[in-house]
C-alpha atoms as a PDB file:
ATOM      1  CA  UNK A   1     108.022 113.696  96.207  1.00  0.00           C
ATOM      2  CA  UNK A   2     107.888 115.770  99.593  1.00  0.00           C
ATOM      3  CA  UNK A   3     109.140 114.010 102.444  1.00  0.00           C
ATOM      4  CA  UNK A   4     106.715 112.411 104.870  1.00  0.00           C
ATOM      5  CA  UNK A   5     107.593 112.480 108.733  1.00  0.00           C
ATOM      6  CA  UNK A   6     106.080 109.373 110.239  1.00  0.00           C
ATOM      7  CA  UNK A   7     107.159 109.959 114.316  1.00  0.00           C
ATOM      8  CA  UNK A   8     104.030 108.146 115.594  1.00  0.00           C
ATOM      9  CA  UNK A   9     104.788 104.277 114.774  1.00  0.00           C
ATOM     10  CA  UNK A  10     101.733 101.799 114.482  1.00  0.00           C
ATOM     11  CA  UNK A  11     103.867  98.315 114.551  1.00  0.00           C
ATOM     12  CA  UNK A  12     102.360  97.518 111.358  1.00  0.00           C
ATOM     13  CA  UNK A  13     105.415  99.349 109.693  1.00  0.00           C
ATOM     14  CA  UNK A  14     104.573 102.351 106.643  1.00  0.00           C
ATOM     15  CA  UNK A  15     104.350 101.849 103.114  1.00  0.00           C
ATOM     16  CA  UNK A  16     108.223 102.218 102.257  1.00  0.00           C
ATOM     17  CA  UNK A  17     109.083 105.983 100.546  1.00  0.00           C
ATOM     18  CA  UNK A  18     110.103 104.150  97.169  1.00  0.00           C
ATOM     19  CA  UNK A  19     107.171 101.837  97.082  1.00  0.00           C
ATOM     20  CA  UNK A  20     105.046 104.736  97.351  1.00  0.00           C
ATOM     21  CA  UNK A  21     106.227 106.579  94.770  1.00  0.00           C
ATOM     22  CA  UNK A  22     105.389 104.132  92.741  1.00  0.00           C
ATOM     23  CA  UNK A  23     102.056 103.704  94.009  1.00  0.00           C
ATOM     24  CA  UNK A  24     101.377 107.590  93.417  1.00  0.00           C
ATOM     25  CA  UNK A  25     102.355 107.058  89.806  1.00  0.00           C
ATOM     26  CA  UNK A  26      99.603 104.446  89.510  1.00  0.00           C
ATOM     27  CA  UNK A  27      97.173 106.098  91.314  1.00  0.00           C
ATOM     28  CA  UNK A  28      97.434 109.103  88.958  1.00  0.00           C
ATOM     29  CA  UNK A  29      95.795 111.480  92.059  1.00  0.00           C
ATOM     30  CA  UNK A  30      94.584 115.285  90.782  1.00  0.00           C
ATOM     31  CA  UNK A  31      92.622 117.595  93.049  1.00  0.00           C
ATOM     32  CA  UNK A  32      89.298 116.363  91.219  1.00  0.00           C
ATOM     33  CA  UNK A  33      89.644 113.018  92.963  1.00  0.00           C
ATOM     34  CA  UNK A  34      88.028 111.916  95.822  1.00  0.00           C
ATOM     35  CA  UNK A  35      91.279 109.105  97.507  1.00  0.00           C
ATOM     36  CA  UNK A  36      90.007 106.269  99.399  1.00  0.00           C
ATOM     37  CA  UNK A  37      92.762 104.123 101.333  1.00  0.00           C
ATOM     38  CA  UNK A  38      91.587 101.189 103.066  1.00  0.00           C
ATOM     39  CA  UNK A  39      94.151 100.214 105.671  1.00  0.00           C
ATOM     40  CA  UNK A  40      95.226 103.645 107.058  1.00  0.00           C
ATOM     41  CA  UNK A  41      98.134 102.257 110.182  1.00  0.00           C
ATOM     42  CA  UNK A  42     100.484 105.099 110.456  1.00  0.00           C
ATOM     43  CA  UNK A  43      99.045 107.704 107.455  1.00  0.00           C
ATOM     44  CA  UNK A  44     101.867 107.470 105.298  1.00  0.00           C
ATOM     45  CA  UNK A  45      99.804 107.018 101.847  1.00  0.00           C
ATOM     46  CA  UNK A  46      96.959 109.044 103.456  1.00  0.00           C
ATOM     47  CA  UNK A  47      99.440 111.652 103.716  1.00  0.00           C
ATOM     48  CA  UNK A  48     100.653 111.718 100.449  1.00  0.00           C
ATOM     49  CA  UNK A  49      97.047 111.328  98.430  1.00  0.00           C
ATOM     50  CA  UNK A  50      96.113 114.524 101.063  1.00  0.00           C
ATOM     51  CA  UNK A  51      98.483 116.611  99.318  1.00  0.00           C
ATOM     52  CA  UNK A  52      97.365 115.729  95.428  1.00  0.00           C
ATOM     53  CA  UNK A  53      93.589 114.796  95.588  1.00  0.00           C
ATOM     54  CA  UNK A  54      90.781 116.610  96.564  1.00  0.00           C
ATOM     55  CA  UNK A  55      89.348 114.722  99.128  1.00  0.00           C
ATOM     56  CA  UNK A  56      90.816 111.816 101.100  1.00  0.00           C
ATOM     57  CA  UNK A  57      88.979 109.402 103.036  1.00  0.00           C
ATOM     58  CA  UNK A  58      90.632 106.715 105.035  1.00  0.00           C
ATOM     59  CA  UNK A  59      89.480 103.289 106.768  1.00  0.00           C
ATOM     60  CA  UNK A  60      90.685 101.886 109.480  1.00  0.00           C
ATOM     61  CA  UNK A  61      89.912  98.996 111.667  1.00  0.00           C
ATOM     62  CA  UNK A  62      91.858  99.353 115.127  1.00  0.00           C
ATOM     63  CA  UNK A  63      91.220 102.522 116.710  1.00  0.00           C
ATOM     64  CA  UNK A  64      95.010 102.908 118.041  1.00  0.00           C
ATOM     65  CA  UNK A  65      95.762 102.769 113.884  1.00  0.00           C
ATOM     66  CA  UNK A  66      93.036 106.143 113.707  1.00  0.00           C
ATOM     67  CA  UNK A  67      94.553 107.650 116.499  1.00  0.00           C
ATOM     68  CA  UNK A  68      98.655 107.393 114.740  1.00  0.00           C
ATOM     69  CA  UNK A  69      97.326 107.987 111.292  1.00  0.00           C
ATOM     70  CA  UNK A  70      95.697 111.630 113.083  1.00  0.00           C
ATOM     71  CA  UNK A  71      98.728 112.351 114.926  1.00  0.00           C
ATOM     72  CA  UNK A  72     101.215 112.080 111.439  1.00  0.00           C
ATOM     73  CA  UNK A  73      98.823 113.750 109.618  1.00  0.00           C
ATOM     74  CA  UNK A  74      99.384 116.538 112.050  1.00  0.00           C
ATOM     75  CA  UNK A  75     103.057 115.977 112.146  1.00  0.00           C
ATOM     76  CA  UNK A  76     103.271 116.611 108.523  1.00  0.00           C
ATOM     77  CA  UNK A  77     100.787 119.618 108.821  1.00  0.00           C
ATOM     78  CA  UNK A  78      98.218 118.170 106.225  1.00  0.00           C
ATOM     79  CA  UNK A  79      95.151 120.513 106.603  1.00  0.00           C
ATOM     80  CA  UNK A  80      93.320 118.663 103.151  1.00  0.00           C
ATOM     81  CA  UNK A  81      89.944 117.052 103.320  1.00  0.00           C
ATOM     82  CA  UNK A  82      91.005 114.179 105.150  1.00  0.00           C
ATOM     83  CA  UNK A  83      87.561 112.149 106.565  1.00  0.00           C
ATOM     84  CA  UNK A  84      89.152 108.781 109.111  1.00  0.00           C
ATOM     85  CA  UNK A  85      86.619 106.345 109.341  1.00  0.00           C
ATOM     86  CA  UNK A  86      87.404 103.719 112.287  1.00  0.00           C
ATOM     87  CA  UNK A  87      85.481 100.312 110.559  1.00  0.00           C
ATOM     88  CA  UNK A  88      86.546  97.508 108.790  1.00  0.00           C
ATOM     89  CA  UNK A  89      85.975  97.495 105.382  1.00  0.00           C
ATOM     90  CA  UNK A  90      83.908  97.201 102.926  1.00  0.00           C
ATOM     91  CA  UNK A  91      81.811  98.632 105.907  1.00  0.00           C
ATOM     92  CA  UNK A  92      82.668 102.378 105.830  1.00  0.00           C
ATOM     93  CA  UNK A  93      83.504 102.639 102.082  1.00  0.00           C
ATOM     94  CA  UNK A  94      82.315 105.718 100.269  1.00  0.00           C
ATOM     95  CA  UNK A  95      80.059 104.951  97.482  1.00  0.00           C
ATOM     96  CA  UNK A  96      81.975 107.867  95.660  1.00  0.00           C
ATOM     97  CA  UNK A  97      85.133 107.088  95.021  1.00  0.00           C
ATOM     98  CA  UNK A  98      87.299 107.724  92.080  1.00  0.00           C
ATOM     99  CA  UNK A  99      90.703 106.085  93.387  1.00  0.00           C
ATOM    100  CA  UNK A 100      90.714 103.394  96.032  1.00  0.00           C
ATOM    101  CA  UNK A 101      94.283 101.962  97.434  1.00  0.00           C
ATOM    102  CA  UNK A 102      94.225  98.766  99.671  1.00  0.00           C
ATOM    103  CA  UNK A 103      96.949  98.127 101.591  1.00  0.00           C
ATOM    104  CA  UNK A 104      96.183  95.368 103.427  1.00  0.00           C
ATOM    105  CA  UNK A 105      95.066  91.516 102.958  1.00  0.00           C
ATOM    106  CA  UNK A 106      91.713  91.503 104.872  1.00  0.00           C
ATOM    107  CA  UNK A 107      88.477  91.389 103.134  1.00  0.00           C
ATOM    108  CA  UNK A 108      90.071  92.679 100.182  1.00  0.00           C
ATOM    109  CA  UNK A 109      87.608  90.631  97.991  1.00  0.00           C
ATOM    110  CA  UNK A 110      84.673  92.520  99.530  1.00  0.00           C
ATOM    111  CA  UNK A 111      86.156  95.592  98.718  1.00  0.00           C
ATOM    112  CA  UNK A 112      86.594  94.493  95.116  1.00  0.00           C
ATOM    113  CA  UNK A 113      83.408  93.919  94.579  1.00  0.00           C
ATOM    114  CA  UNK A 114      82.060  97.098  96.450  1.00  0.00           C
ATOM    115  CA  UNK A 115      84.724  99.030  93.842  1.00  0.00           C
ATOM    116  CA  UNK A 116      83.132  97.119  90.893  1.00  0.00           C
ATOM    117  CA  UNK A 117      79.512  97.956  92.370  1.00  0.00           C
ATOM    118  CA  UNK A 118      80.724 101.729  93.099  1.00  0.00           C
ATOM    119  CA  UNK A 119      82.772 102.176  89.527  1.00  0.00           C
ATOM    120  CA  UNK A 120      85.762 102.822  91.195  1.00  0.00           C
ATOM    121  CA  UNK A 121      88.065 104.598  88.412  1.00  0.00           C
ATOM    122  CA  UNK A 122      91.439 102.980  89.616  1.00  0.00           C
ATOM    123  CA  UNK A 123      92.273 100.508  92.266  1.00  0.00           C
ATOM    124  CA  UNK A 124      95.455  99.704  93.647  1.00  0.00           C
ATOM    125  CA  UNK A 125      95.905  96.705  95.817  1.00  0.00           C
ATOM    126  CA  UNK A 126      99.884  96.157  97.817  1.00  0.00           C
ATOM    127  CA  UNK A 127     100.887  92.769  98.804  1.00  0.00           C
ATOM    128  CA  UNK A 128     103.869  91.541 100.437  1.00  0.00           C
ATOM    129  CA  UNK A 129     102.903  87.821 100.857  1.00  0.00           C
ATOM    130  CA  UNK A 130     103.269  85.594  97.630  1.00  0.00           C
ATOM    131  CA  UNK A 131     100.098  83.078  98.426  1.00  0.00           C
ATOM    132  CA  UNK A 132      97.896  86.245  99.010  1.00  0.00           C
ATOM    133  CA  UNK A 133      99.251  87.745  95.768  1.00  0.00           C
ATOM    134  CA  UNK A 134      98.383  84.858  93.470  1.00  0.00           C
ATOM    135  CA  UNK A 135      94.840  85.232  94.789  1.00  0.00           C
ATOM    136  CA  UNK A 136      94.217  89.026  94.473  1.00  0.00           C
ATOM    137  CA  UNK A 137      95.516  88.954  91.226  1.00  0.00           C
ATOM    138  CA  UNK A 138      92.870  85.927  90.446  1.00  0.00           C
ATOM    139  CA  UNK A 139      90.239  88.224  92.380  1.00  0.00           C
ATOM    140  CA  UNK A 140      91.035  91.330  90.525  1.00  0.00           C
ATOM    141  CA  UNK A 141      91.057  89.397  87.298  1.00  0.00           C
ATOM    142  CA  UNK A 142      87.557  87.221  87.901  1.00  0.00           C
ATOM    143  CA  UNK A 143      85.833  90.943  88.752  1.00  0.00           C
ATOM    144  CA  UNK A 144      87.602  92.332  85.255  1.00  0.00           C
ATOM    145  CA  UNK A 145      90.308  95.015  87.528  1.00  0.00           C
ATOM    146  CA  UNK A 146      93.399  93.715  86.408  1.00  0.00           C
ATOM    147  CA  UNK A 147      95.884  96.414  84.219  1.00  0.00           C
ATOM    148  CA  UNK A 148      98.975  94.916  85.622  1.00  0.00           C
ATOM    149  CA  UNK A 149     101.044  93.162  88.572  1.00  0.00           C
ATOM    150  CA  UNK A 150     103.942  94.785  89.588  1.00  0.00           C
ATOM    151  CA  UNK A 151     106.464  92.868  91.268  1.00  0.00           C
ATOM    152  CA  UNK A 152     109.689  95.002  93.003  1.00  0.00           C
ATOM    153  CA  UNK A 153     112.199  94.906  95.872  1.00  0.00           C
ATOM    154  CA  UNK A 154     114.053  97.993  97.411  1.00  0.00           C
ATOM    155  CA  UNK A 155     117.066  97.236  98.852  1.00  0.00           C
ATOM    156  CA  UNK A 156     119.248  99.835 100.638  1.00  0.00           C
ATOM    157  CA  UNK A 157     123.169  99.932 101.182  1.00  0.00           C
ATOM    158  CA  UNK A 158     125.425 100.314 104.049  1.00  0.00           C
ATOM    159  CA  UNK A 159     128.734 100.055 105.299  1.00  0.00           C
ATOM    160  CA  UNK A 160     130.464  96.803 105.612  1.00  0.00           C
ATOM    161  CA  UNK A 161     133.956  96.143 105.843  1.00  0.00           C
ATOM    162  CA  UNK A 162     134.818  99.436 104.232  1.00  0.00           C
ATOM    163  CA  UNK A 163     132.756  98.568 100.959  1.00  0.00           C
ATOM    164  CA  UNK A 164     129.137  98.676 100.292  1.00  0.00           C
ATOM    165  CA  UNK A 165     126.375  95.989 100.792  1.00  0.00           C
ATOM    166  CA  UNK A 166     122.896  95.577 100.565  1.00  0.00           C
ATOM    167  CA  UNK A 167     120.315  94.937 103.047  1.00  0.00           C
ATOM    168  CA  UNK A 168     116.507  94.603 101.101  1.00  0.00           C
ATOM    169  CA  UNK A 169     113.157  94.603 102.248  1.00  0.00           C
ATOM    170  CA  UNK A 170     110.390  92.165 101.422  1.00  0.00           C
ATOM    171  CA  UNK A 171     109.163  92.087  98.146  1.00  0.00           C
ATOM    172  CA  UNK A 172     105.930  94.078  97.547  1.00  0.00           C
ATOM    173  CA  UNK A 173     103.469  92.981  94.458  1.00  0.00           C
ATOM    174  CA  UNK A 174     101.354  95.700  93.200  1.00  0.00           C
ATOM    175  CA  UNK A 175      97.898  95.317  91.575  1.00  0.00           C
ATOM    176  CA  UNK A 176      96.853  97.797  89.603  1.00  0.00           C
ATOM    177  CA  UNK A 177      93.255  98.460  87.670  1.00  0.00           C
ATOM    178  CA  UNK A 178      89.902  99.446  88.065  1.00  0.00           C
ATOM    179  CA  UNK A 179      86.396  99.904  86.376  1.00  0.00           C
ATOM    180  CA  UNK A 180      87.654 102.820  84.426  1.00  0.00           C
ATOM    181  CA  UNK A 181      88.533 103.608  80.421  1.00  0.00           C
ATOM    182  CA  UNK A 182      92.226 102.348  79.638  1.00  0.00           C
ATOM    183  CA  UNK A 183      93.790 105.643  78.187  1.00  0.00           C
ATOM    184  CA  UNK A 184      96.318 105.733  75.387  1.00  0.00           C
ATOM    185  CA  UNK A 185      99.274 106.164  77.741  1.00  0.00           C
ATOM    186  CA  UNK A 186      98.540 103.264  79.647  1.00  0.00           C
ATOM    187  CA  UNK A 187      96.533 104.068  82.781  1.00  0.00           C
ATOM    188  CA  UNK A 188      93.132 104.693  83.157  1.00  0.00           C
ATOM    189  CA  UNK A 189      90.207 107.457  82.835  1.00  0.00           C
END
């Protein structure tokens, strides 16, 4: 996985490196795919889909989100099809997408059903709040999404007393799916 530079900070905080190499194994990108993230903040998954699927197109609800997700796409030199759409979804959604990642809470049920309506291929769905995983994974069941929930926690060691410890991050649940064929190895086509 190349290294992503993220020097433009949106507040919100990145996807973490390891939980998005995970999430690029379940989103399964090739340069056939047109990449919709919902939930753009600094760029870092934008960035990463830019360099494996054909076209990228990323939503975004507060402008000053657009305007770091533009600047760390040109701080990691990413010349790909990337289209930033400033709205809130499900406004703003393509009604051609093959992959569709949401990486944040809000209106995430809308943007179920507009993947269900659009025959999104494969959706992935990041959570770090228990209550609001319980109910995605109800919502992606109920509209027929749900391959699996992923449940993992990165933790990263330092220095401490001259041995090694651990300080971890918050747990992030992963829902993974979409309207497409299950294929023999597990994932979907």
């Amino acid at each position: 996985m190349a290294n992503v530079s993220l020097p433009y900070d949106a507040k919100a905080g990145p996807t973490k490196p390891e939980v998005r190499a995970v999430l690029l194994s379940k989103l399964d990108l090739d340069p056939t795919d047109h990449f919709v993230e919902v939930g753009s903040c600094t760029g870092a998954v934008t960035i990463e889909a830019a360099r494996r699927a054909g076209r990228v197109t990323a939503l975004e609800r507060k402008s000053e989100r657009i305007e770091t997700t533009k600047k760390n796409l040109t701080a990691n030199d990413v010349t790909a099809n990337v289209n930033l759409r400033e709205a809130e979804a499900p406004e703003g959604l393509p009604e051609d997408a093959d992959v569709l990642f949401i990486g944040g809470s809000r209106n995430y049920e809308a943007v179920l059903d507009t993947a269900v309506e659009t025959d999104v291929d494969r959706v992935v769905m990041n959570v770090s709040r228990l209550e609001v995983a319980g109910a995605a994974t109800e919502a992606f069941r109920e509209r027929d999404l749900l391959e699996e929930v992923i449940q993992f926690q990165v933790s990263h060691g330092y220095e401490l007393a001259g041995a090694t410890s651990f300080d971890s991050e918050n747990p992030v649940y992963m829902l993974v799916g979409g309207t497409g064929e299950v294929a023999t190895d597990g994932g979907r086509r």
